[in-house]
C-alpha atoms as a PDB file:
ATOM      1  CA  UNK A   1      -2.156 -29.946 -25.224  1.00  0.00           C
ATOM      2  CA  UNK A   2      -2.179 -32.328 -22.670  1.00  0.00           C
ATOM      3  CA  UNK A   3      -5.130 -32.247 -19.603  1.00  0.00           C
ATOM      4  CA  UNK A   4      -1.802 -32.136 -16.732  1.00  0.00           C
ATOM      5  CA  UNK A   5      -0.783 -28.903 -18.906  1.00  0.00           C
ATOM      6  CA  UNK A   6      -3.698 -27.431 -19.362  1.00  0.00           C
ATOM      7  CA  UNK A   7      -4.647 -27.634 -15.411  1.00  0.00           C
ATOM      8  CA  UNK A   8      -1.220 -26.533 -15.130  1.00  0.00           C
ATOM      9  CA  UNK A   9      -1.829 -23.148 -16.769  1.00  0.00           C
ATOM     10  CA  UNK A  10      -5.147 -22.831 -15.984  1.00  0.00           C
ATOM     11  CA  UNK A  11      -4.942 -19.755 -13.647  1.00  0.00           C
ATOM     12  CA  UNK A  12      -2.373 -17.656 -15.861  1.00  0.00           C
ATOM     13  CA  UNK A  13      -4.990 -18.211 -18.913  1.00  0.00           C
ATOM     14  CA  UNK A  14      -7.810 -16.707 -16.857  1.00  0.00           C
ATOM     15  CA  UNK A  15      -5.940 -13.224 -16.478  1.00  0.00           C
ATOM     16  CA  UNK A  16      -6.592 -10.964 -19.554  1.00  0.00           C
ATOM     17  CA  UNK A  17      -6.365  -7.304 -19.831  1.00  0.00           C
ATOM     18  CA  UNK A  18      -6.989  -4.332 -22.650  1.00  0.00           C
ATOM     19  CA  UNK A  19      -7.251  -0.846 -23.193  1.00  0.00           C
ATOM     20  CA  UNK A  20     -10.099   0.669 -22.695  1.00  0.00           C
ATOM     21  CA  UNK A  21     -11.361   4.938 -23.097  1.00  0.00           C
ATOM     22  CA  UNK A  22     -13.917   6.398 -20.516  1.00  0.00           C
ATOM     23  CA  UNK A  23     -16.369   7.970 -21.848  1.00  0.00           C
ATOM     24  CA  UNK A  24     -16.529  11.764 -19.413  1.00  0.00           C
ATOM     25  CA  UNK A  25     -17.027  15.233 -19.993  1.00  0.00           C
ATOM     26  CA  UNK A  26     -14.656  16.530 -17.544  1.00  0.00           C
ATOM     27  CA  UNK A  27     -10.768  16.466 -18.468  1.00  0.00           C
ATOM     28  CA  UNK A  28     -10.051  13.122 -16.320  1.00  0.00           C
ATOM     29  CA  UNK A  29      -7.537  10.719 -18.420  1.00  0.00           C
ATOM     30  CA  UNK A  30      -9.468   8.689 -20.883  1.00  0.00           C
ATOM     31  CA  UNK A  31      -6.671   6.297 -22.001  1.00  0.00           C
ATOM     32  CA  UNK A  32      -7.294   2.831 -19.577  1.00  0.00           C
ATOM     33  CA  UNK A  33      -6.972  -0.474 -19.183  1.00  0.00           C
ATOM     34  CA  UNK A  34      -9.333  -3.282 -18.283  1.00  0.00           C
ATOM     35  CA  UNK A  35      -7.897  -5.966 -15.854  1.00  0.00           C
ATOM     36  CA  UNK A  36      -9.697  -9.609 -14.997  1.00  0.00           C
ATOM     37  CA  UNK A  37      -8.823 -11.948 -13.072  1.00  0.00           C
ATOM     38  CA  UNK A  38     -11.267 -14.663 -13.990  1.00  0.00           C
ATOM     39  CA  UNK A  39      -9.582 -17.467 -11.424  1.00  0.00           C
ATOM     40  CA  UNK A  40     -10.277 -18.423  -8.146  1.00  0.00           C
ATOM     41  CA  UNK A  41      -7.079 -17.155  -6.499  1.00  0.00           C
ATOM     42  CA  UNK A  42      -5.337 -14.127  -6.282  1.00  0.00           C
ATOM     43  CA  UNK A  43      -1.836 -14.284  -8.522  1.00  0.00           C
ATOM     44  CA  UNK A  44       1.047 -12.237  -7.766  1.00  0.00           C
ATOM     45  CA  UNK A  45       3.574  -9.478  -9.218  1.00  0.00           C
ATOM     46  CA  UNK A  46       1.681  -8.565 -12.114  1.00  0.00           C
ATOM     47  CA  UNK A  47       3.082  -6.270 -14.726  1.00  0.00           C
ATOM     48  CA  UNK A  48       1.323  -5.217 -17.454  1.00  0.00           C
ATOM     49  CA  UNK A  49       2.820  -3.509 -20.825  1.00  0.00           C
ATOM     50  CA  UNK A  50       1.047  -1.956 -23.140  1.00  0.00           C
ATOM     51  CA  UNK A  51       0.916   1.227 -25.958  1.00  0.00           C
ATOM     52  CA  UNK A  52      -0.915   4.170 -27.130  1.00  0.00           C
ATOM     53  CA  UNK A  53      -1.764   5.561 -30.641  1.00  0.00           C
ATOM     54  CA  UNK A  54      -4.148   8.434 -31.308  1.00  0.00           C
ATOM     55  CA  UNK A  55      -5.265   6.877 -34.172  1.00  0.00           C
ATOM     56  CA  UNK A  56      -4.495   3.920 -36.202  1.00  0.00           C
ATOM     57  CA  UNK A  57      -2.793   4.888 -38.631  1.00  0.00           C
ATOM     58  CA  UNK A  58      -0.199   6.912 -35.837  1.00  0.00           C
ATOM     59  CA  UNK A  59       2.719   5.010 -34.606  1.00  0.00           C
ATOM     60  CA  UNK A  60       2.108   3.480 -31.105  1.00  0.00           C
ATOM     61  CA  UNK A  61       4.133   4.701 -27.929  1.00  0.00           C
ATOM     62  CA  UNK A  62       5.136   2.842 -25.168  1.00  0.00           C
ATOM     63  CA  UNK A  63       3.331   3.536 -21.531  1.00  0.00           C
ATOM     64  CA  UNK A  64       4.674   3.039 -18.616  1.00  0.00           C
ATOM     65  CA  UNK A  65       4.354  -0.580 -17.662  1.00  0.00           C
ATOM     66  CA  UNK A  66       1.250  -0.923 -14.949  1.00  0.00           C
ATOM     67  CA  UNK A  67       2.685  -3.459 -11.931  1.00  0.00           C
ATOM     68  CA  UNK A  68       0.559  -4.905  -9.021  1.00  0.00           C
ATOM     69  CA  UNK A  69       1.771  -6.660  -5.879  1.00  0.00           C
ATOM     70  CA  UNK A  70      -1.746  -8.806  -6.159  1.00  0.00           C
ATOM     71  CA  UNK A  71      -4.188  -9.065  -8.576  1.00  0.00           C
ATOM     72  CA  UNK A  72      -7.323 -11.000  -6.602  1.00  0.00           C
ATOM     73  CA  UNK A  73     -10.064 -12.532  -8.525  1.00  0.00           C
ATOM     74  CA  UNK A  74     -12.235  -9.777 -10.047  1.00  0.00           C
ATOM     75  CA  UNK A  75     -12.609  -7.087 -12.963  1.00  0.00           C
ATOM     76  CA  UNK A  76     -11.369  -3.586 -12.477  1.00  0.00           C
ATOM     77  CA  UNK A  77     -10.504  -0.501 -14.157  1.00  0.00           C
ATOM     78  CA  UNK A  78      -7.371   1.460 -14.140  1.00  0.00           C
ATOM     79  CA  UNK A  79      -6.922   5.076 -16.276  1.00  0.00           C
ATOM     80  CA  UNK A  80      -3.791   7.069 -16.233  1.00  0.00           C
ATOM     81  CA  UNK A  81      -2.915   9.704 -14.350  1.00  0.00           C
ATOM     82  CA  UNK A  82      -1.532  13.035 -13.503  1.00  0.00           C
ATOM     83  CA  UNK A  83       0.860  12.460 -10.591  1.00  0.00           C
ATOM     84  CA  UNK A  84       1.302   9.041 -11.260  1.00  0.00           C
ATOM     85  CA  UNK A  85       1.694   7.080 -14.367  1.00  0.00           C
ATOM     86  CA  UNK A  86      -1.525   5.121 -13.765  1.00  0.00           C
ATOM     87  CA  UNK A  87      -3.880   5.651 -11.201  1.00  0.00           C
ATOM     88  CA  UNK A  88      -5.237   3.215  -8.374  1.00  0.00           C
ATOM     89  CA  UNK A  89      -7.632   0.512 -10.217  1.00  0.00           C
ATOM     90  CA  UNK A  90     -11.008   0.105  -9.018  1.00  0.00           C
ATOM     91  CA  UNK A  91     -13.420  -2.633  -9.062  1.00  0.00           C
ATOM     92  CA  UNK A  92     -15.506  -2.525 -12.064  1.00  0.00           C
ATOM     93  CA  UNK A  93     -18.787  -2.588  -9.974  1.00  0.00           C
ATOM     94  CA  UNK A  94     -17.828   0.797  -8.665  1.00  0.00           C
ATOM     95  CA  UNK A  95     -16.891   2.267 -11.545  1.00  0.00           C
ATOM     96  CA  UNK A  96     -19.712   4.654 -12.441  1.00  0.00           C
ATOM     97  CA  UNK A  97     -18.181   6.187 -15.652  1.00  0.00           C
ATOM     98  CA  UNK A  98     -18.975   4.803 -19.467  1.00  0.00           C
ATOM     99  CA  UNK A  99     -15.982   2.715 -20.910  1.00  0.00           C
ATOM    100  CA  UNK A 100     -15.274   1.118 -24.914  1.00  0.00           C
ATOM    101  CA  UNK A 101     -13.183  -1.030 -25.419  1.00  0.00           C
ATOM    102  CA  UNK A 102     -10.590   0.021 -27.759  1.00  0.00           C
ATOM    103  CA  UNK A 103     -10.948  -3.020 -30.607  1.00  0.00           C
ATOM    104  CA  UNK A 104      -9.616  -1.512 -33.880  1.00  0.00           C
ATOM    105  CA  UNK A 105      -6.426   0.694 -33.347  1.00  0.00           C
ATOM    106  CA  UNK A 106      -3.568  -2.053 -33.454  1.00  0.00           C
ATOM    107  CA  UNK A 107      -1.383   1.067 -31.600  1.00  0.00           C
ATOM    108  CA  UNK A 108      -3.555   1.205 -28.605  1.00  0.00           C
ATOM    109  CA  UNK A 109      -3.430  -2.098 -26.693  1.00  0.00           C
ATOM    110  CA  UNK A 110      -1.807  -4.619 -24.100  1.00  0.00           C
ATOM    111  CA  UNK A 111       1.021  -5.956 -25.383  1.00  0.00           C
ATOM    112  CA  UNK A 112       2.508  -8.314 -22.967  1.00  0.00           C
ATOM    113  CA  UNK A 113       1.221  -9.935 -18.945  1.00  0.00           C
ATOM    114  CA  UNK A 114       4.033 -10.667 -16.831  1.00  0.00           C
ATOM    115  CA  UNK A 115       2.322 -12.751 -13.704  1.00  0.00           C
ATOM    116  CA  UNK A 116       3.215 -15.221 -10.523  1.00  0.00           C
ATOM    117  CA  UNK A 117       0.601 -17.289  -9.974  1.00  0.00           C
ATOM    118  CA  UNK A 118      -0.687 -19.091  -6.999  1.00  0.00           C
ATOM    119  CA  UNK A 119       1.737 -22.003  -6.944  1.00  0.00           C
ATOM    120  CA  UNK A 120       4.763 -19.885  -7.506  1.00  0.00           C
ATOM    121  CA  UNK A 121       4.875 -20.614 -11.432  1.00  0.00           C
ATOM    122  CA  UNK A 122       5.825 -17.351 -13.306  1.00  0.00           C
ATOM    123  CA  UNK A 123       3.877 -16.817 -17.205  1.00  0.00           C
ATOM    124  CA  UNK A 124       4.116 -14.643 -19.963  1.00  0.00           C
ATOM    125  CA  UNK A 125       1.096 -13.895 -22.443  1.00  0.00           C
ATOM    126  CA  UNK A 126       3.021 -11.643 -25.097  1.00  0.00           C
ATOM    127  CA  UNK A 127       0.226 -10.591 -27.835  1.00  0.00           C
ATOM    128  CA  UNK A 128      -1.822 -13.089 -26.646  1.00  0.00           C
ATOM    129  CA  UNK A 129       0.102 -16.233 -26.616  1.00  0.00           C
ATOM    130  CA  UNK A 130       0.612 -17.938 -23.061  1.00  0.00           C
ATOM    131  CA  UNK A 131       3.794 -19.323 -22.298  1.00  0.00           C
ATOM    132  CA  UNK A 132       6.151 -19.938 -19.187  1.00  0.00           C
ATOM    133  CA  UNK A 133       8.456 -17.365 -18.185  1.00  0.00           C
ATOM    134  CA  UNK A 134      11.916 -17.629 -16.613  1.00  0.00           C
ATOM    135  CA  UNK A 135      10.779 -15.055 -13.466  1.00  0.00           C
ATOM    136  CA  UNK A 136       8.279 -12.213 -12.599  1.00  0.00           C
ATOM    137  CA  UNK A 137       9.953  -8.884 -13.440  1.00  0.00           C
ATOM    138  CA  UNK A 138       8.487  -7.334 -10.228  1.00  0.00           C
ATOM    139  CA  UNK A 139       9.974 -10.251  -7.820  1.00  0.00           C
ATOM    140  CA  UNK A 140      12.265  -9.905  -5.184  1.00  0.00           C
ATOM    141  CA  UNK A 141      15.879 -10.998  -6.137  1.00  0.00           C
ATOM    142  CA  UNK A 142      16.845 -14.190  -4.182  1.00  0.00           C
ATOM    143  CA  UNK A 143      19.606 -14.243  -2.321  1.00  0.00           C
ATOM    144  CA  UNK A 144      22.400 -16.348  -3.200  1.00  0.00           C
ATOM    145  CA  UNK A 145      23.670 -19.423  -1.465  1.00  0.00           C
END
């Protein structure tokens, strides 16, 4: 890969996310995902896919995807919720609560990062692979000329 590409894509490679379980006694959601934003710069319309399995031999179900106006530069947590399909994240810091990462049930991960970032380029990262995406599922449709 060339260095102009590489630079290119360098903020959409820094954002990485995976599912995560909190660790709690009371009957909050467990199921969560981990969300970093290792850049310098916020990036924008951020949707996040991703699936559930109880165990792995259990066939994984589709959540709800998880989208974000903005995504600044940081770690947080996010769990599901009762209302709402996923609560508010948080910044890791201030997350008091134990969390695992969830490393060997192939059913219970992120499957795909949909994300704008700071120069208006939109990417993809679909089971890990980074590419270039036609546009941000989460943008505004442009009006036509």
């Amino acid at each position: 890969m060339a260095i102009a590409e590489r630079e290119r894509r360098s903020q959409a490679s820094e954002i990485t996310a995976w599912s995560i379980s909190r660790h709690a006694d009371d009957r909050k959601q467990r199921r969560g995902l981990y969300i970093s934003n290792g850049s310098n710069s916020a990036v924008f319309d951020v949707e996040i896919s991703s699936t559930y399995s109880e165990s792995s031999q259990a066939n994984p179900t589709d959540l709800s995807p998880l989208n974000l106006a903005v995504l600044p530069p940081g770690e947080y947590v996010v769990f599901g919720g009762e209302k709402y399909a996923w609560e508010l994240p948080q910044e890791r810091g201030s997350f008091t609560d134990s969390i695992s990462p969830i490393m060997n049930n192939p059913g219970w991960k992120v499957t795909r990062i949909v994300l704008t970032d700071s120069h208006g380029t939109t990417w993809q990262r679909d089971h890990g692979l980074l590419k270039e995406a036609q546009s941000s599922p989460n943008a505004p449709a442009q009006a036509k000329s």
